[in-house]
PDB file of N, CA and C in Angstrom:
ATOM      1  N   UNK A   1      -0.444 -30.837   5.800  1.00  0.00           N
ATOM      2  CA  UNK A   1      -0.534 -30.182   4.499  1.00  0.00           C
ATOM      3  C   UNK A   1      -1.320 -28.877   4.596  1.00  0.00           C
ATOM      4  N   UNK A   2      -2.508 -29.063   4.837  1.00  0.00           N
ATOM      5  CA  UNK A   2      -3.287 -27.981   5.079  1.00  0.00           C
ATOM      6  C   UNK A   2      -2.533 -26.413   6.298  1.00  0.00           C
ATOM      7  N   UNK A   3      -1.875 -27.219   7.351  1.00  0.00           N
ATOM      8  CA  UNK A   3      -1.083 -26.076   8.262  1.00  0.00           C
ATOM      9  C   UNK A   3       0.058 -25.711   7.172  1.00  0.00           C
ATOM     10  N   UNK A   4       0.552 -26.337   6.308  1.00  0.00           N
ATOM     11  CA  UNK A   4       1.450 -25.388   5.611  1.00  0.00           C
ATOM     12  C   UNK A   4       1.031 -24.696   4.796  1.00  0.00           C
ATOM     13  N   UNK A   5      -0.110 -24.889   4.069  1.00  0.00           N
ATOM     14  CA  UNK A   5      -0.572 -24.145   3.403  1.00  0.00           C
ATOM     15  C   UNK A   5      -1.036 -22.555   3.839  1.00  0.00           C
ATOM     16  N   UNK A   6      -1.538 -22.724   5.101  1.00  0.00           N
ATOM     17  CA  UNK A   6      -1.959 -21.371   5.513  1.00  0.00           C
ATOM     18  C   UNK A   6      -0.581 -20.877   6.181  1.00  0.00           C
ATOM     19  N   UNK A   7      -0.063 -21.044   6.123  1.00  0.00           N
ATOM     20  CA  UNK A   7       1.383 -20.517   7.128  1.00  0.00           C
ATOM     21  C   UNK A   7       2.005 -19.865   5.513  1.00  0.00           C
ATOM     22  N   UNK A   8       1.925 -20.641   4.420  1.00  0.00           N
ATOM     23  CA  UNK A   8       2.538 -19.782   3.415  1.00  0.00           C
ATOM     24  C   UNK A   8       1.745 -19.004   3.042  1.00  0.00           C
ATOM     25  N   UNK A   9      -0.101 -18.435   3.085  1.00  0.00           N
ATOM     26  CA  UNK A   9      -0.678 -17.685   2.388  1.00  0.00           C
ATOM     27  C   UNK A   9      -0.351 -16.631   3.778  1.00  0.00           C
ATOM     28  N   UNK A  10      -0.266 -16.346   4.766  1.00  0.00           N
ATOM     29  CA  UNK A  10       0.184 -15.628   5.557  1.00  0.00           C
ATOM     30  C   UNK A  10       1.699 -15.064   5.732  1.00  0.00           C
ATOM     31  N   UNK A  11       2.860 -15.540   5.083  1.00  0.00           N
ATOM     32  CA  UNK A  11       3.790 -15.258   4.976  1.00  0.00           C
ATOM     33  C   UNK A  11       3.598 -14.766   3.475  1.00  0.00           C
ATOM     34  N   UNK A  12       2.780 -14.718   2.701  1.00  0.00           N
ATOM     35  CA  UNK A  12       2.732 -14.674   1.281  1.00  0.00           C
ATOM     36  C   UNK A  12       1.866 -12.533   1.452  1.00  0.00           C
ATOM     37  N   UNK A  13       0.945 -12.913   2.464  1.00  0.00           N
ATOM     38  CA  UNK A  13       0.039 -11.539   2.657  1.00  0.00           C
ATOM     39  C   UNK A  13       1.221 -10.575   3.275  1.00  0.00           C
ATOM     40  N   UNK A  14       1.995 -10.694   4.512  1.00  0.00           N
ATOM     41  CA  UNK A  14       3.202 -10.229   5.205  1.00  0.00           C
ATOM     42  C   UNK A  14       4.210  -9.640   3.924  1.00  0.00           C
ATOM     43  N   UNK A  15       4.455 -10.351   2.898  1.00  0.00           N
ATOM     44  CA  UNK A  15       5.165  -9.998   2.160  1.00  0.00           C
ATOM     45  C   UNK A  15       4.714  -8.709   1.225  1.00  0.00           C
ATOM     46  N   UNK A  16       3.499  -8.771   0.834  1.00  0.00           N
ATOM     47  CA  UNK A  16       3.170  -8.155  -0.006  1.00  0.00           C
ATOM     48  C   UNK A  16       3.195  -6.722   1.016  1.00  0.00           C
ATOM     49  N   UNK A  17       2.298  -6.942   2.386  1.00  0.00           N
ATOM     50  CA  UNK A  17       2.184  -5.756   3.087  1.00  0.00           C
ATOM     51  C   UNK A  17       3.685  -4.893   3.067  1.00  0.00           C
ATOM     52  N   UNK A  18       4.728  -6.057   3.393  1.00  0.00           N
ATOM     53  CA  UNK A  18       6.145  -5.199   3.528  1.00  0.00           C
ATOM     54  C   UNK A  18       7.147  -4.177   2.003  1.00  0.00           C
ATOM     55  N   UNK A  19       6.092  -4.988   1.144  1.00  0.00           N
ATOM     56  CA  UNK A  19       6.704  -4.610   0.123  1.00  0.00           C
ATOM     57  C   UNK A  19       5.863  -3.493  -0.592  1.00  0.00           C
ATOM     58  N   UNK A  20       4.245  -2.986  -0.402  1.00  0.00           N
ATOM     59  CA  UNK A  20       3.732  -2.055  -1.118  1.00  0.00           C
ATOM     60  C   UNK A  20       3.974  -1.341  -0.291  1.00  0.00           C
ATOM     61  N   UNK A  21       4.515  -0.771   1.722  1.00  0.00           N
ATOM     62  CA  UNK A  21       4.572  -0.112   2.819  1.00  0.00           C
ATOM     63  C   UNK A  21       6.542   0.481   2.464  1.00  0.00           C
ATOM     64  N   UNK A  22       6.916  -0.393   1.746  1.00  0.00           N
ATOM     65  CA  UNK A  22       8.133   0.115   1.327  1.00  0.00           C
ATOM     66  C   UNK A  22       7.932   0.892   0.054  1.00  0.00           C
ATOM     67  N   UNK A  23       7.136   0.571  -0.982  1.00  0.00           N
ATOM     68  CA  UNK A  23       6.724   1.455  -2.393  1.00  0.00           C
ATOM     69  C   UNK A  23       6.186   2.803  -1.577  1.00  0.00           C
ATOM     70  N   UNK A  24       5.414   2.623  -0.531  1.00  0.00           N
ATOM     71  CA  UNK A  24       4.545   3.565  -0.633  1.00  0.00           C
ATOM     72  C   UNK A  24       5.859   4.672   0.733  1.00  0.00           C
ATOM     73  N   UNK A  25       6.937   3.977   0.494  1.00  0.00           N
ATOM     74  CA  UNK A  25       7.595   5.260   1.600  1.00  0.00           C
ATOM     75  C   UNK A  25       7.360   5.414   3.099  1.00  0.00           C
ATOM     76  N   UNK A  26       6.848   4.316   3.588  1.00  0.00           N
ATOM     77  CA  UNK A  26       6.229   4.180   5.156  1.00  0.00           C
ATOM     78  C   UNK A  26       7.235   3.144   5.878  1.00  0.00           C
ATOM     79  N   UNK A  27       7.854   3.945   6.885  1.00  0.00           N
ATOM     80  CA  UNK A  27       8.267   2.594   7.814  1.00  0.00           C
ATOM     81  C   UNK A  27       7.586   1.942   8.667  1.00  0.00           C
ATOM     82  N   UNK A  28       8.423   0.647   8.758  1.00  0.00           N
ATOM     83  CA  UNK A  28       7.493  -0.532   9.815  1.00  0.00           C
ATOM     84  C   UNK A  28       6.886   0.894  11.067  1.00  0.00           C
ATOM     85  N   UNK A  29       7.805   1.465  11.630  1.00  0.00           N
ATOM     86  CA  UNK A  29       7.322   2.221  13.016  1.00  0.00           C
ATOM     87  C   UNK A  29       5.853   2.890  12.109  1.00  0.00           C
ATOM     88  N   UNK A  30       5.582   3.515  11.293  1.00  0.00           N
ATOM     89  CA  UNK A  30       5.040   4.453  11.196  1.00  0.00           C
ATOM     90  C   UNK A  30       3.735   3.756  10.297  1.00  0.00           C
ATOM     91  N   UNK A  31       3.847   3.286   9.858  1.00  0.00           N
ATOM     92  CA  UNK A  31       2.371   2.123   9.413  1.00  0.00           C
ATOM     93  C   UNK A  31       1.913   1.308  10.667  1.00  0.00           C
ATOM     94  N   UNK A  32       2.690   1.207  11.503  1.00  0.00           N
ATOM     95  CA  UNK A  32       2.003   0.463  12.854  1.00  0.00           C
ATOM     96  C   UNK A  32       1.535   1.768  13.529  1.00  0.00           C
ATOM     97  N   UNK A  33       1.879   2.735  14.005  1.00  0.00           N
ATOM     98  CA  UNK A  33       1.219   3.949  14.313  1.00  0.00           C
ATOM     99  C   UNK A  33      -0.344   4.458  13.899  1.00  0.00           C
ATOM    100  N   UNK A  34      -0.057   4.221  12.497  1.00  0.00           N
ATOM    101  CA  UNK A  34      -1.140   4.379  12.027  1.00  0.00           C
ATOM    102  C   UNK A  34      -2.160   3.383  12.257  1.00  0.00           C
ATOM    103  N   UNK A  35      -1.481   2.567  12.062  1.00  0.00           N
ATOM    104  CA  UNK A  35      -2.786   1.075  12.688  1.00  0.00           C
ATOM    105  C   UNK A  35      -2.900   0.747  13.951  1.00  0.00           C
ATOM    106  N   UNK A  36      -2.583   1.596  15.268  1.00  0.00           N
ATOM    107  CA  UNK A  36      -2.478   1.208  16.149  1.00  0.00           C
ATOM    108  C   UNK A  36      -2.182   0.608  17.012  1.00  0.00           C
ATOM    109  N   UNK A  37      -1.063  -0.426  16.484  1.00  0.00           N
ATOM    110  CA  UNK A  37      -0.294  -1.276  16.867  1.00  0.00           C
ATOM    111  C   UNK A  37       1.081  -1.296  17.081  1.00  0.00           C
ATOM    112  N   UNK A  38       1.564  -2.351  17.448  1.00  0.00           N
ATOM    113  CA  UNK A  38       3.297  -1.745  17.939  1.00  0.00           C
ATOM    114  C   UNK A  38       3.862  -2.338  16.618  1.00  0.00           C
ATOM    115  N   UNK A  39       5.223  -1.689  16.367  1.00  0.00           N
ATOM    116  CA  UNK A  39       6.170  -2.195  15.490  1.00  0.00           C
ATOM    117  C   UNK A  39       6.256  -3.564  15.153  1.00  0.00           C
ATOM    118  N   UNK A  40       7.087  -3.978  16.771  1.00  0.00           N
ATOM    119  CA  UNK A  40       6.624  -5.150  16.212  1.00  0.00           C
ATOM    120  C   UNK A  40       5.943  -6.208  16.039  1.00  0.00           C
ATOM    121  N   UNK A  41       4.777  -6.084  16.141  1.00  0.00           N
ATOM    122  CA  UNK A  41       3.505  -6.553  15.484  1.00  0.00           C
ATOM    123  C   UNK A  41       3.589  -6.573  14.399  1.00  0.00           C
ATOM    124  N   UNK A  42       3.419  -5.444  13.800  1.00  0.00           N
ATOM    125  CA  UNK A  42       3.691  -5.463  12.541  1.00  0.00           C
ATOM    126  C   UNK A  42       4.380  -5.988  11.907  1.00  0.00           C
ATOM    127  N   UNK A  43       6.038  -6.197  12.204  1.00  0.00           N
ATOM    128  CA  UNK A  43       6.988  -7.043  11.975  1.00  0.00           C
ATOM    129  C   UNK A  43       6.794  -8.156  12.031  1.00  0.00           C
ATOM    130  N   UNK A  44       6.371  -8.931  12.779  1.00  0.00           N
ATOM    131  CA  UNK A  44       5.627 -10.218  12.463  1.00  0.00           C
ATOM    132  C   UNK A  44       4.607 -10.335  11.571  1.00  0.00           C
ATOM    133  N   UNK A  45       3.553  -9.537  11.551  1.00  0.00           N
ATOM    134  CA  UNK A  45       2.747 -10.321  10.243  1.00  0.00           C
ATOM    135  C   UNK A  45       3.354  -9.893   9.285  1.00  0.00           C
ATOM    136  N   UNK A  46       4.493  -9.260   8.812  1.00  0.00           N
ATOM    137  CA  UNK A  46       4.918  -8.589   7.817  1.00  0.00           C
ATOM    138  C   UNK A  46       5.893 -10.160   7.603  1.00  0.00           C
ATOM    139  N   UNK A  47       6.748 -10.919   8.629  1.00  0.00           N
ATOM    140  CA  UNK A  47       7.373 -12.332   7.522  1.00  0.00           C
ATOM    141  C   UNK A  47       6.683 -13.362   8.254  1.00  0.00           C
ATOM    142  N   UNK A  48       5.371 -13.347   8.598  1.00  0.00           N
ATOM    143  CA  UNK A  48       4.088 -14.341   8.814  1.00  0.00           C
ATOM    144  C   UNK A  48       4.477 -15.019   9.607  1.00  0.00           C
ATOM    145  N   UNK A  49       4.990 -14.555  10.645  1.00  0.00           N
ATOM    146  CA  UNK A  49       5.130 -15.305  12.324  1.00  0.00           C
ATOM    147  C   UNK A  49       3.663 -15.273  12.811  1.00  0.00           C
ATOM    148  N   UNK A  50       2.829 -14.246  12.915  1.00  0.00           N
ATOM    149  CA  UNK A  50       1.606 -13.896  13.163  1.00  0.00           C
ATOM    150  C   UNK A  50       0.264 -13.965  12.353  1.00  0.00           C
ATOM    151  N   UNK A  51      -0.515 -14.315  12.249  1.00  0.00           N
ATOM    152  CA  UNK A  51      -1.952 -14.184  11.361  1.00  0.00           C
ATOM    153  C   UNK A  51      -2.496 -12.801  11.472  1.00  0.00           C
ATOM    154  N   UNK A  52      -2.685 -12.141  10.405  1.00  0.00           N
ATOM    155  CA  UNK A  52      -3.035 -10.867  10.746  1.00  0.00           C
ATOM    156  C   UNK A  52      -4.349 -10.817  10.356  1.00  0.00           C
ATOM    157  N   UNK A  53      -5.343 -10.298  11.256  1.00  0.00           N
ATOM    158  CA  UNK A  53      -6.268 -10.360  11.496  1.00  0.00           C
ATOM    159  C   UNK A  53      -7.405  -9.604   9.836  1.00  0.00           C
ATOM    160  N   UNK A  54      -8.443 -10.093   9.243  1.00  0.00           N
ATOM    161  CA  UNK A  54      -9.003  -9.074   8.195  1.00  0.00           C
ATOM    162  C   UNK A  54      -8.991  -8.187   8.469  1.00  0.00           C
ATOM    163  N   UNK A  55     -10.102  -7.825   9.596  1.00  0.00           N
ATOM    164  CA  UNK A  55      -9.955  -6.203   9.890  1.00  0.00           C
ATOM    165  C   UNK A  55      -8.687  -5.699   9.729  1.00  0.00           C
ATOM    166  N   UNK A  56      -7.593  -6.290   9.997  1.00  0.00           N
ATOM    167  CA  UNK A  56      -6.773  -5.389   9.618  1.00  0.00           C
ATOM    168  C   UNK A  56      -5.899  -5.261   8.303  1.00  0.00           C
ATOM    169  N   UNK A  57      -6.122  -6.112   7.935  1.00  0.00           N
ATOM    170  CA  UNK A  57      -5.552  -6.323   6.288  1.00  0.00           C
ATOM    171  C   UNK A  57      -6.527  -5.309   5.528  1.00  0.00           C
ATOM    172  N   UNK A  58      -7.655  -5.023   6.006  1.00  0.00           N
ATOM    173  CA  UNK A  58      -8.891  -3.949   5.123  1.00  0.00           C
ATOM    174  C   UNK A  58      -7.675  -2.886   5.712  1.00  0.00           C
ATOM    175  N   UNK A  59      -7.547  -2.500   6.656  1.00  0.00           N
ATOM    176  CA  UNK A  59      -7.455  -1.119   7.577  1.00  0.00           C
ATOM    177  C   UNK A  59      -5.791  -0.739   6.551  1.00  0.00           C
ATOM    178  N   UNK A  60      -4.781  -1.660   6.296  1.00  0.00           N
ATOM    179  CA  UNK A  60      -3.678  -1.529   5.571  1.00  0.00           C
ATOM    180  C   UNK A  60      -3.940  -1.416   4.262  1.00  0.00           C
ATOM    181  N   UNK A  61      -4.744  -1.959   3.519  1.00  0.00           N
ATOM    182  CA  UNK A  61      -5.409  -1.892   2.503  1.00  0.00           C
ATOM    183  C   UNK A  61      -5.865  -0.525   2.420  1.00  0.00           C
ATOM    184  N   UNK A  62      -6.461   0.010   3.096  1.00  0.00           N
ATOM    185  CA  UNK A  62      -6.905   1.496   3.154  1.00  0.00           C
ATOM    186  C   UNK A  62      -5.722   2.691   3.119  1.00  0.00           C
ATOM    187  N   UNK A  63      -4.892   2.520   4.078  1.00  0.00           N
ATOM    188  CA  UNK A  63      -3.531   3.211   4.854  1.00  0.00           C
ATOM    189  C   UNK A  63      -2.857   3.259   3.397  1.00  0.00           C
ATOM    190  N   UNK A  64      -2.678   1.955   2.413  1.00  0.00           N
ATOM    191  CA  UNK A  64      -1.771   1.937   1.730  1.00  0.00           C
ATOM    192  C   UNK A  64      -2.280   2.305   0.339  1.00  0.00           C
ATOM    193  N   UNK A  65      -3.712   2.667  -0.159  1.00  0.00           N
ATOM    194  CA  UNK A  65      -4.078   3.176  -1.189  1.00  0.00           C
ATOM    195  C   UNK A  65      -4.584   1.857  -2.438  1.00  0.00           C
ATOM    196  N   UNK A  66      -4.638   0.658  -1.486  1.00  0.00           N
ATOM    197  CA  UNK A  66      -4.550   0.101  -3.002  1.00  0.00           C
ATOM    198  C   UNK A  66      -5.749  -1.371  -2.511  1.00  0.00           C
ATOM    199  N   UNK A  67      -6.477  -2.134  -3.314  1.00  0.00           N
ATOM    200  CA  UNK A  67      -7.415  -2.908  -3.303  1.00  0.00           C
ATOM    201  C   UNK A  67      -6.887  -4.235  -2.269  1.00  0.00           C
ATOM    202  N   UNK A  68      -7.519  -4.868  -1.367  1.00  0.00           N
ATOM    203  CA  UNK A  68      -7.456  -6.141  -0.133  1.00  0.00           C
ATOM    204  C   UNK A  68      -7.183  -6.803  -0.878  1.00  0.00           C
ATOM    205  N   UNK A  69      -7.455  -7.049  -2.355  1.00  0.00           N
ATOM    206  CA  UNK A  69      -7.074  -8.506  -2.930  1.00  0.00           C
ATOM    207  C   UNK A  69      -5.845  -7.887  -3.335  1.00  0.00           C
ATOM    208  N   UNK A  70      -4.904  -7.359  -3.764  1.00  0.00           N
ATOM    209  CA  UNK A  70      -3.909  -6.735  -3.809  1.00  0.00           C
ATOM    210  C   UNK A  70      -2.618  -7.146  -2.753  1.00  0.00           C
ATOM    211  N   UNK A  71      -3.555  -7.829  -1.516  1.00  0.00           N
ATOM    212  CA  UNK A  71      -2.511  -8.098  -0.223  1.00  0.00           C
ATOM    213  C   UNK A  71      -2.594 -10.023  -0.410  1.00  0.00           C
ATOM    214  N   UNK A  72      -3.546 -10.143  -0.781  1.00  0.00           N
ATOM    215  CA  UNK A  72      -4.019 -11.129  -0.850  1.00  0.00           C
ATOM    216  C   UNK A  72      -3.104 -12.456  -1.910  1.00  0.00           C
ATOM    217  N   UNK A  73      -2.847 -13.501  -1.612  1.00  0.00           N
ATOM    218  CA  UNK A  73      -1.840 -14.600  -2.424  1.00  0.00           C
ATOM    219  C   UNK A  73      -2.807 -14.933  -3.059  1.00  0.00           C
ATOM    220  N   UNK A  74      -3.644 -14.592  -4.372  1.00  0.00           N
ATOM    221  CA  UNK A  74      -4.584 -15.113  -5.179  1.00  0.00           C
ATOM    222  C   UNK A  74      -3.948 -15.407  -6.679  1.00  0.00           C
ATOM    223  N   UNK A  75      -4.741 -16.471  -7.265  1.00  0.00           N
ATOM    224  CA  UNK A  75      -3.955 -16.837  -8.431  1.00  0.00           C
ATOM    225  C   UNK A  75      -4.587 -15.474  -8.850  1.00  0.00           C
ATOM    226  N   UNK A  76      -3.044 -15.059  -9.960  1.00  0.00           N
ATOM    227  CA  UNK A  76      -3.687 -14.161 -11.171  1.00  0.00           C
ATOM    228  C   UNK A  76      -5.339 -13.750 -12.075  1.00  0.00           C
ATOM    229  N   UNK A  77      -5.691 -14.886 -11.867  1.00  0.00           N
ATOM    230  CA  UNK A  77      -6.828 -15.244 -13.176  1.00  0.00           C
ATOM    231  C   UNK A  77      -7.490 -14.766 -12.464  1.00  0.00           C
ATOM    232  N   UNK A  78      -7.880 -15.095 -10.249  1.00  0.00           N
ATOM    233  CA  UNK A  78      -8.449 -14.951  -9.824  1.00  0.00           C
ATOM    234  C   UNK A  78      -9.048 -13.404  -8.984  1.00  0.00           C
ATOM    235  N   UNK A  79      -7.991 -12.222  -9.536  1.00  0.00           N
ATOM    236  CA  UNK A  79      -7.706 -11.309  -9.630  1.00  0.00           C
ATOM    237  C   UNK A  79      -8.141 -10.189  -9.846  1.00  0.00           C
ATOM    238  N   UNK A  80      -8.674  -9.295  -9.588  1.00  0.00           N
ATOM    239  CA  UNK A  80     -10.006  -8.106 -10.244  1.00  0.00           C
ATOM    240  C   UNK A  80      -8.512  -7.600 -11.089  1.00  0.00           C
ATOM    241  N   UNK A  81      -9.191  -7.018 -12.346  1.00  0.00           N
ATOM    242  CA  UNK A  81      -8.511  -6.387 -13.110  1.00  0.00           C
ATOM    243  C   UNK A  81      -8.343  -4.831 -12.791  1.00  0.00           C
ATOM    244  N   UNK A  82      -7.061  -4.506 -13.369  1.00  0.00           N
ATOM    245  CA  UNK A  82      -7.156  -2.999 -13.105  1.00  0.00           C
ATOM    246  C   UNK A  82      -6.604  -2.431 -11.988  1.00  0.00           C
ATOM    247  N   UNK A  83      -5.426  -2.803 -11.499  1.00  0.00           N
ATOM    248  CA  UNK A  83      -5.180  -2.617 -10.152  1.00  0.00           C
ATOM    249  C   UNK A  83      -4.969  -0.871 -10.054  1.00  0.00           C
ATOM    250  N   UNK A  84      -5.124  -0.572  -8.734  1.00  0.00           N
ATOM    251  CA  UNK A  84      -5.016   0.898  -8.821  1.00  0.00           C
ATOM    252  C   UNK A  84      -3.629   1.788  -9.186  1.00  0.00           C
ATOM    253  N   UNK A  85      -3.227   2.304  -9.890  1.00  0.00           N
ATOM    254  CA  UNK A  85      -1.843   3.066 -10.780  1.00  0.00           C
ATOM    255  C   UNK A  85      -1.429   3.684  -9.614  1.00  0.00           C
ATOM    256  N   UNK A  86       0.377   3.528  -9.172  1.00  0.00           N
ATOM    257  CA  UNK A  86       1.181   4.009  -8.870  1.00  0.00           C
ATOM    258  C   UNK A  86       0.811   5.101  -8.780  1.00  0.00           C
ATOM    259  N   UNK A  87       0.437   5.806  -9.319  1.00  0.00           N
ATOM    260  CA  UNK A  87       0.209   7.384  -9.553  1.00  0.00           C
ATOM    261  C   UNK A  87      -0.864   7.648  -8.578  1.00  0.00           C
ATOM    262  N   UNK A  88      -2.105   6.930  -8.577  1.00  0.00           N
ATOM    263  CA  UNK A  88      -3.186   7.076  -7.354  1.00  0.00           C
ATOM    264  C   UNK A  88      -2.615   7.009  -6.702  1.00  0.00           C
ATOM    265  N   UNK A  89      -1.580   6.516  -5.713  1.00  0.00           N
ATOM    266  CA  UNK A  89      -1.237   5.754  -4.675  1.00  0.00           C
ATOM    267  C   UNK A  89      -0.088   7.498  -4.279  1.00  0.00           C
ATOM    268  N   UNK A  90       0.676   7.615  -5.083  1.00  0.00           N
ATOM    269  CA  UNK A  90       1.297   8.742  -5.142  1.00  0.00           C
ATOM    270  C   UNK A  90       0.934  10.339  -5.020  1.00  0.00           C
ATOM    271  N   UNK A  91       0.027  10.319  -5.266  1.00  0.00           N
ATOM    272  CA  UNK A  91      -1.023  11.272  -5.148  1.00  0.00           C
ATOM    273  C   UNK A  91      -1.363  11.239  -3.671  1.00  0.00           C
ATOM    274  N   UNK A  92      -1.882  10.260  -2.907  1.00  0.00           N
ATOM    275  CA  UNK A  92      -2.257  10.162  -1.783  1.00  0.00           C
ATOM    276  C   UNK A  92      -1.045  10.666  -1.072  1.00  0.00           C
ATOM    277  N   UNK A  93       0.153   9.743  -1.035  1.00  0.00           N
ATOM    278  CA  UNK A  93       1.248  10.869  -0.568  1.00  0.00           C
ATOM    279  C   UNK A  93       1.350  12.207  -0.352  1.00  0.00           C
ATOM    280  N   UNK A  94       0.671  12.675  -1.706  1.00  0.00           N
ATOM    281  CA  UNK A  94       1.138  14.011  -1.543  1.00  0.00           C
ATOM    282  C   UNK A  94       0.217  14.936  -0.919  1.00  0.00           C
ATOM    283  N   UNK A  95      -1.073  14.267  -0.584  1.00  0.00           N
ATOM    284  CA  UNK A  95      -2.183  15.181   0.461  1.00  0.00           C
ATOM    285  C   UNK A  95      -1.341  15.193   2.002  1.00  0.00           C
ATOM    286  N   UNK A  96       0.111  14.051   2.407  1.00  0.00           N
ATOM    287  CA  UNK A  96       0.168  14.269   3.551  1.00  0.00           C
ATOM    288  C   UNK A  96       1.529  15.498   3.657  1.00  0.00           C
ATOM    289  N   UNK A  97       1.558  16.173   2.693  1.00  0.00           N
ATOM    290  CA  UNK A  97       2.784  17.109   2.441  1.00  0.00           C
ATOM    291  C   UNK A  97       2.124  18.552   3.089  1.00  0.00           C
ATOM    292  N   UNK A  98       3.553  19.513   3.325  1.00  0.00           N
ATOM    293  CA  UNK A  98       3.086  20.251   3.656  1.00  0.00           C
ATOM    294  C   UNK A  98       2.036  21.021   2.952  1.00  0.00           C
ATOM    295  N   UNK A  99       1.746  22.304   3.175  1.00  0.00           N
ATOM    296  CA  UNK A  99       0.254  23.240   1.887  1.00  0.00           C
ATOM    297  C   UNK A  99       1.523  23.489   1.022  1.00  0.00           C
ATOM    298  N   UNK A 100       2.492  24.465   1.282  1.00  0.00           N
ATOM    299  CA  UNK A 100       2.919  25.463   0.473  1.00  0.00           C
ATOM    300  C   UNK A 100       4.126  24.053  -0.958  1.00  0.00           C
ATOM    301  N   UNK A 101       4.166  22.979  -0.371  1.00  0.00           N
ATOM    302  CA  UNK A 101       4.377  21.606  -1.207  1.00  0.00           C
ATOM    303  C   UNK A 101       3.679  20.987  -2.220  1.00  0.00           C
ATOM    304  N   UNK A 102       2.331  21.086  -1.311  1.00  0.00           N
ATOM    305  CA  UNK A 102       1.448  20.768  -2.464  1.00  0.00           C
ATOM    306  C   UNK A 102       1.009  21.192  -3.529  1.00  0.00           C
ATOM    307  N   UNK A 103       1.188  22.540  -3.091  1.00  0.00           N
ATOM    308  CA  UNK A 103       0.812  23.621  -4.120  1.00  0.00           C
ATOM    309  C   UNK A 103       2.079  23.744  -5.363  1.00  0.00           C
ATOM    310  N   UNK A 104       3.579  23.399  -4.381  1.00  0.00           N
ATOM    311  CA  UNK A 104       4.080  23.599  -5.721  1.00  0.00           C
ATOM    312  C   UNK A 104       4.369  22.167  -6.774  1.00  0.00           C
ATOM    313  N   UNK A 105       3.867  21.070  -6.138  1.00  0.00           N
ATOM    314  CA  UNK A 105       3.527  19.909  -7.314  1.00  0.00           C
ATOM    315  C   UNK A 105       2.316  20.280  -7.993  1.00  0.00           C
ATOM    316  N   UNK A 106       1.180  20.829  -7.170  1.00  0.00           N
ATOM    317  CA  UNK A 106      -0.064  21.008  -7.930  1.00  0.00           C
ATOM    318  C   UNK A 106       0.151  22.150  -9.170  1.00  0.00           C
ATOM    319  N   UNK A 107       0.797  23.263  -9.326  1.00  0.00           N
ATOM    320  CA  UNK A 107       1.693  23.850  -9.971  1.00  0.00           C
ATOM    321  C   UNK A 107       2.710  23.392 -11.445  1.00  0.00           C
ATOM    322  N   UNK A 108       3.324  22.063 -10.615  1.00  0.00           N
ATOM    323  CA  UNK A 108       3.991  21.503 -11.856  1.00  0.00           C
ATOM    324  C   UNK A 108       3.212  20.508 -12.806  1.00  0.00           C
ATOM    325  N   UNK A 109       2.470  20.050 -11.776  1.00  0.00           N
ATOM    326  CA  UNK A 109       1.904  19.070 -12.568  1.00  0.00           C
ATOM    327  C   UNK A 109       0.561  19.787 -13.885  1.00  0.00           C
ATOM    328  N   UNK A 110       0.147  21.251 -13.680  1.00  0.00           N
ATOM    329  CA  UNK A 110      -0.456  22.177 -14.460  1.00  0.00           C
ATOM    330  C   UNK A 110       0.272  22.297 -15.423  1.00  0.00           C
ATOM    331  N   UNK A 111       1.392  22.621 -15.026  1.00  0.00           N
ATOM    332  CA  UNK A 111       2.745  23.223 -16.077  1.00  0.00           C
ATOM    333  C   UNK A 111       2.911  22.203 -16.757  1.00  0.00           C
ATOM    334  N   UNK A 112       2.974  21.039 -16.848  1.00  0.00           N
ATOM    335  CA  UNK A 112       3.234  19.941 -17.347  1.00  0.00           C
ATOM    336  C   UNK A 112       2.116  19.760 -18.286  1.00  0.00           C
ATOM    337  N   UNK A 113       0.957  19.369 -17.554  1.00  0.00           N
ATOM    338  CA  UNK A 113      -0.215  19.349 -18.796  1.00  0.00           C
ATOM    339  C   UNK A 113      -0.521  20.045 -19.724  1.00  0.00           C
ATOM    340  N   UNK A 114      -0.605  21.850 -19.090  1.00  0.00           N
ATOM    341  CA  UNK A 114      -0.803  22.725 -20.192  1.00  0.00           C
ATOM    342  C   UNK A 114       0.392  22.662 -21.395  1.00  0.00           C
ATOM    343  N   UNK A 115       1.644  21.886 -20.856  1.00  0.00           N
ATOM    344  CA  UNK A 115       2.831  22.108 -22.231  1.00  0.00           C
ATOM    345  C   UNK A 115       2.936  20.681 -23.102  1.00  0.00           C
ATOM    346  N   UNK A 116       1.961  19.786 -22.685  1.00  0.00           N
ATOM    347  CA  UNK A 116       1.483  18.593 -23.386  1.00  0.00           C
ATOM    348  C   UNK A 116       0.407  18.970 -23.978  1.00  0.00           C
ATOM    349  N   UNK A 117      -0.234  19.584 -23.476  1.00  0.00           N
ATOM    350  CA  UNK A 117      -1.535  20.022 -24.137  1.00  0.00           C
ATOM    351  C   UNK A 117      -1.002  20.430 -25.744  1.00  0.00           C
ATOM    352  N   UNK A 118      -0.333  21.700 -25.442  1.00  0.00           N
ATOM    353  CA  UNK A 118      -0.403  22.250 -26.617  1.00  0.00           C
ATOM    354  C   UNK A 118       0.746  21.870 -27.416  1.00  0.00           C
ATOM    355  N   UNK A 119       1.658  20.481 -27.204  1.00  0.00           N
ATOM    356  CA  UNK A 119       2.326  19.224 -27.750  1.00  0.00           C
ATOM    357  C   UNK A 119       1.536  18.588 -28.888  1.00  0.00           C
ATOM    358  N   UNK A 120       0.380  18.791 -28.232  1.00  0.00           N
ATOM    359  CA  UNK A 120      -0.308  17.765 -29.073  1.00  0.00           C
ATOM    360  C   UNK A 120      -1.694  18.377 -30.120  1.00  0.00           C
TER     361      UNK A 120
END
């Protein structure tokens, strides 16, 4: 009982990793790059063949913009409120863009506020 239990909170963490690393626009190759590890490594703790180590669930947690309990199979209730907005997470994206890119979202997204601004 107990070995199935942890075999599903590890296939349960794998899932979540594969699925905010797909929101966030990163392939398996290129989130293992970043973490130092091979593909497929990653591919395994991603459908919980493997236990993936904390340290590295913090280190993806970091890579991917968003809170460890976030990766984590916790009941709801048990949950910090407030998870971090799509939009934080999106934002981070866009520091890895080129300059003359950034500048022209940083641009729209001005243009946008100043014509809400005076919307309202």
């Amino acid at each position: 009982m107990v070995k199935h239990n942890t075999e599903q909170f590890f296939i349960k963490i794998g899932e979540k990793i594969a699925k905010v690393r797909k929101e966030s626009g990163l392939s398996q190759e290129k989130l293992a790059s970043l973490l130092s590890i091979r593909q497929p490594v990653l591919a395994s703790y991603e459908i919980g063949r493997r236990r993936i180590p904390l340290p590295l669930i913090i280190k993806i947690a970091e890579i991917l913009n968003i809170f460890v309990d976030d990766l984590l199979p916790l009941p709801e209730e048990k949950k910090r409120k407030g998870p971090k907005p799509k939009i934080d997470r999106d934002l981070e994206k866009v520091k890895l863009f080129p300059e003359d890119q950034q500048k022209a979202i940083l641009n729209l997204i001005e243009t946008l506020s100043k014509s809400n601004q005076k919307s309202s």
